[in-house]
C-alpha atoms as a PDB file:
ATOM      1  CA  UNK A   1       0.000   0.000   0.000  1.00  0.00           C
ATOM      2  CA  UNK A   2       1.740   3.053  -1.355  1.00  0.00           C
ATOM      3  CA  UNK A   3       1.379   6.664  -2.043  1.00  0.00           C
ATOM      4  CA  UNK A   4       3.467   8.929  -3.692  1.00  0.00           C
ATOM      5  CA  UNK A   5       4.902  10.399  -6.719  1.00  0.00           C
ATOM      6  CA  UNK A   6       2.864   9.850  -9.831  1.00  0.00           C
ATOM      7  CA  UNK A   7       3.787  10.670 -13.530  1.00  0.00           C
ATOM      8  CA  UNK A   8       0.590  13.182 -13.766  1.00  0.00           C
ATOM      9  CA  UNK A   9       0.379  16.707 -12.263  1.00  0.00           C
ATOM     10  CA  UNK A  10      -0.227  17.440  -9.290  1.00  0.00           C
ATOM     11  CA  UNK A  11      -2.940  19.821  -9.578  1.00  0.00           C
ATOM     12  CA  UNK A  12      -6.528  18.978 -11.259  1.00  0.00           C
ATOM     13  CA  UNK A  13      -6.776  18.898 -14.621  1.00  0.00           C
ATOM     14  CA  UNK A  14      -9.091  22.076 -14.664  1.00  0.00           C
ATOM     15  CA  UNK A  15      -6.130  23.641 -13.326  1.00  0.00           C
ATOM     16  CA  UNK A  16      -7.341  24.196  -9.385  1.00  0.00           C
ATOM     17  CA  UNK A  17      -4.558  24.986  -7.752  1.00  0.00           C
ATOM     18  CA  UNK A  18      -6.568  24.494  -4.373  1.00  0.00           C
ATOM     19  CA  UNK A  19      -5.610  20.882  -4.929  1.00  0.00           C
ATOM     20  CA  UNK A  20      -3.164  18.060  -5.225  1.00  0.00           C
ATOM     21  CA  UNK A  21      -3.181  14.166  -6.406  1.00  0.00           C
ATOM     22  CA  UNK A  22      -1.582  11.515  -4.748  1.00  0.00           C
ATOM     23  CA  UNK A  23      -1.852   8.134  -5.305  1.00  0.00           C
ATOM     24  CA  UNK A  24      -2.536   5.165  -2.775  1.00  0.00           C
ATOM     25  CA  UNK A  25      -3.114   1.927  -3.396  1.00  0.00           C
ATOM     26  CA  UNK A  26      -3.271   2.149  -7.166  1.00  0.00           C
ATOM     27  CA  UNK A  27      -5.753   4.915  -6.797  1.00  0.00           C
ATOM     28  CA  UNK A  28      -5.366   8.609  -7.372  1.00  0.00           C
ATOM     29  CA  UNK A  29      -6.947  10.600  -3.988  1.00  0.00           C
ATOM     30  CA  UNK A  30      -7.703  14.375  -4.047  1.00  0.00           C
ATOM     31  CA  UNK A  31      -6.461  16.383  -1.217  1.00  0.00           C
ATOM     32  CA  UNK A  32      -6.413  20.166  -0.614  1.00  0.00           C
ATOM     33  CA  UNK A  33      -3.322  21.883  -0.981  1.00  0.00           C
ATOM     34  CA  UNK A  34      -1.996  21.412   2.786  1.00  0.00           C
ATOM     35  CA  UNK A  35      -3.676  18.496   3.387  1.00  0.00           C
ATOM     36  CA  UNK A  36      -3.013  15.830   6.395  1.00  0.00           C
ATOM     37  CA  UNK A  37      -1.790  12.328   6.479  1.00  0.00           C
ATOM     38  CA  UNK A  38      -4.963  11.647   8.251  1.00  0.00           C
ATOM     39  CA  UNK A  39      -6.453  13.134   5.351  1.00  0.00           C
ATOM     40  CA  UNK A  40      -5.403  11.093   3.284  1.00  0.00           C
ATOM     41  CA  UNK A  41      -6.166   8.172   5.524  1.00  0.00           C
ATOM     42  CA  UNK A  42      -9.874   8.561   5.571  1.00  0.00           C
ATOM     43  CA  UNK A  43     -10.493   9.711   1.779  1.00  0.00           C
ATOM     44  CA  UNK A  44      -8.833   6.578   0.898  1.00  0.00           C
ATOM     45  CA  UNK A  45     -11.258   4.671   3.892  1.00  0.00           C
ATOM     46  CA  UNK A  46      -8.613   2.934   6.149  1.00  0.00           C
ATOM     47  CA  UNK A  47      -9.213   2.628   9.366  1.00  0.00           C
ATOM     48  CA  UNK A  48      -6.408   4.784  11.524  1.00  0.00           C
ATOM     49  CA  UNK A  49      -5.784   2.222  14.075  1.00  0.00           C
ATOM     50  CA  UNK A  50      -5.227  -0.835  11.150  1.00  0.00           C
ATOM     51  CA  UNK A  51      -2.124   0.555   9.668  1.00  0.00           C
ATOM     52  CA  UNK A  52       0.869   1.884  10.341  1.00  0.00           C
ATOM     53  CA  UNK A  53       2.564   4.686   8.131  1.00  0.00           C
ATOM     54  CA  UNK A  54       5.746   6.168   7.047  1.00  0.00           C
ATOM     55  CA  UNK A  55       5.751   9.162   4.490  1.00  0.00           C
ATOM     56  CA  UNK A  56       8.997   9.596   2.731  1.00  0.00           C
ATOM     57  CA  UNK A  57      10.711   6.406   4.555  1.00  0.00           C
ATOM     58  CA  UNK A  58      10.261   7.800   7.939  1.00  0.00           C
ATOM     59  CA  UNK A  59       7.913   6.269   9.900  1.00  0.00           C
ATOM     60  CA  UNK A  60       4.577   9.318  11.035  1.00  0.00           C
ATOM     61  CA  UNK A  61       3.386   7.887  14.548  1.00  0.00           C
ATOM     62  CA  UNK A  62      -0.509   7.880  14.691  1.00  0.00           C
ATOM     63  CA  UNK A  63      -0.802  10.921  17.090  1.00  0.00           C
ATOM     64  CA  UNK A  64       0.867  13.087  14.452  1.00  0.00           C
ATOM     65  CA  UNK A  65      -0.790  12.069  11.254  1.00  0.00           C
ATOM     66  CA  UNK A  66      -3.737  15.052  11.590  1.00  0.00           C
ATOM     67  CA  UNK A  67      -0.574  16.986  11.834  1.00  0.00           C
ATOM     68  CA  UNK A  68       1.667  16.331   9.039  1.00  0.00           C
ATOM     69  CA  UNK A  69       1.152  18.142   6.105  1.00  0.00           C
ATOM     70  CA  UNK A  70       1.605  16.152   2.987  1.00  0.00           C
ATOM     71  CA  UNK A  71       2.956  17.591  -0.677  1.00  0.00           C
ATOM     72  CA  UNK A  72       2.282  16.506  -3.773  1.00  0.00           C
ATOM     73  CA  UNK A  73       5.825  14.830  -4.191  1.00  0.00           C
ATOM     74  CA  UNK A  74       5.528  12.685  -1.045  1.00  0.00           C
ATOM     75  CA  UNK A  75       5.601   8.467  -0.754  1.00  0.00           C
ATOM     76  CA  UNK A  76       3.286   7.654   1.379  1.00  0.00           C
ATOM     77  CA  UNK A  77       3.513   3.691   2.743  1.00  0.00           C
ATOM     78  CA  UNK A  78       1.139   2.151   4.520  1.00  0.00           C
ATOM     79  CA  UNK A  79       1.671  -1.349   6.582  1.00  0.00           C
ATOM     80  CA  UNK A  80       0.103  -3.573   9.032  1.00  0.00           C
ATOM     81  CA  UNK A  81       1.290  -2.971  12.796  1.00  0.00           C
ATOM     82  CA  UNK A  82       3.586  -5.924  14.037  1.00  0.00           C
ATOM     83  CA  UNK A  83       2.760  -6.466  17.917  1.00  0.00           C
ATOM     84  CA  UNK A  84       3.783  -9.470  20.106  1.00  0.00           C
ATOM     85  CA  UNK A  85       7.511 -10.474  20.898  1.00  0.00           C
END
């Protein structure tokens, strides 16, 4: 489960710069210029707690995701949680 860099531009094709594309899972999402990684999260419908996340290899801890800011340029991963020892 990936987002990040696709070969389109990153505004909409009617020119809005109000927006920007970035792709997830195959799927090309529509944020707002300035939008979150939570954002993200719940255009795309995955449930916070389900997945873990790391945009542009480092890994965004759930508190901070309806903080971080994502750009059109960013890789967003997604990945299941390992627990247990």
């Amino acid at each position: 489960m990936t987002a990040g860099n696709h070969t389109g531009p990153s505004r909409a094709a009617d020119g809005d710069d109000a927006t920007m594309a970035l792709e997830l899972g195959g799927r090309i999402y529509r944020l707002p210029q300035g939008g979150t990684l939570a954002q993200l999260l719940a255009l795309a419908g995955h449930a916070p707690d389900r997945v873990a996340t790391a945009v542009n290899g480092q890994f965004v801890p759930r508190p901070q995701r309806a903080t971080h800011i994502l750009h059109a340029t960013d890789t967003v991963v997604l990945f299941r949680p390992i627990v247990g020892g």
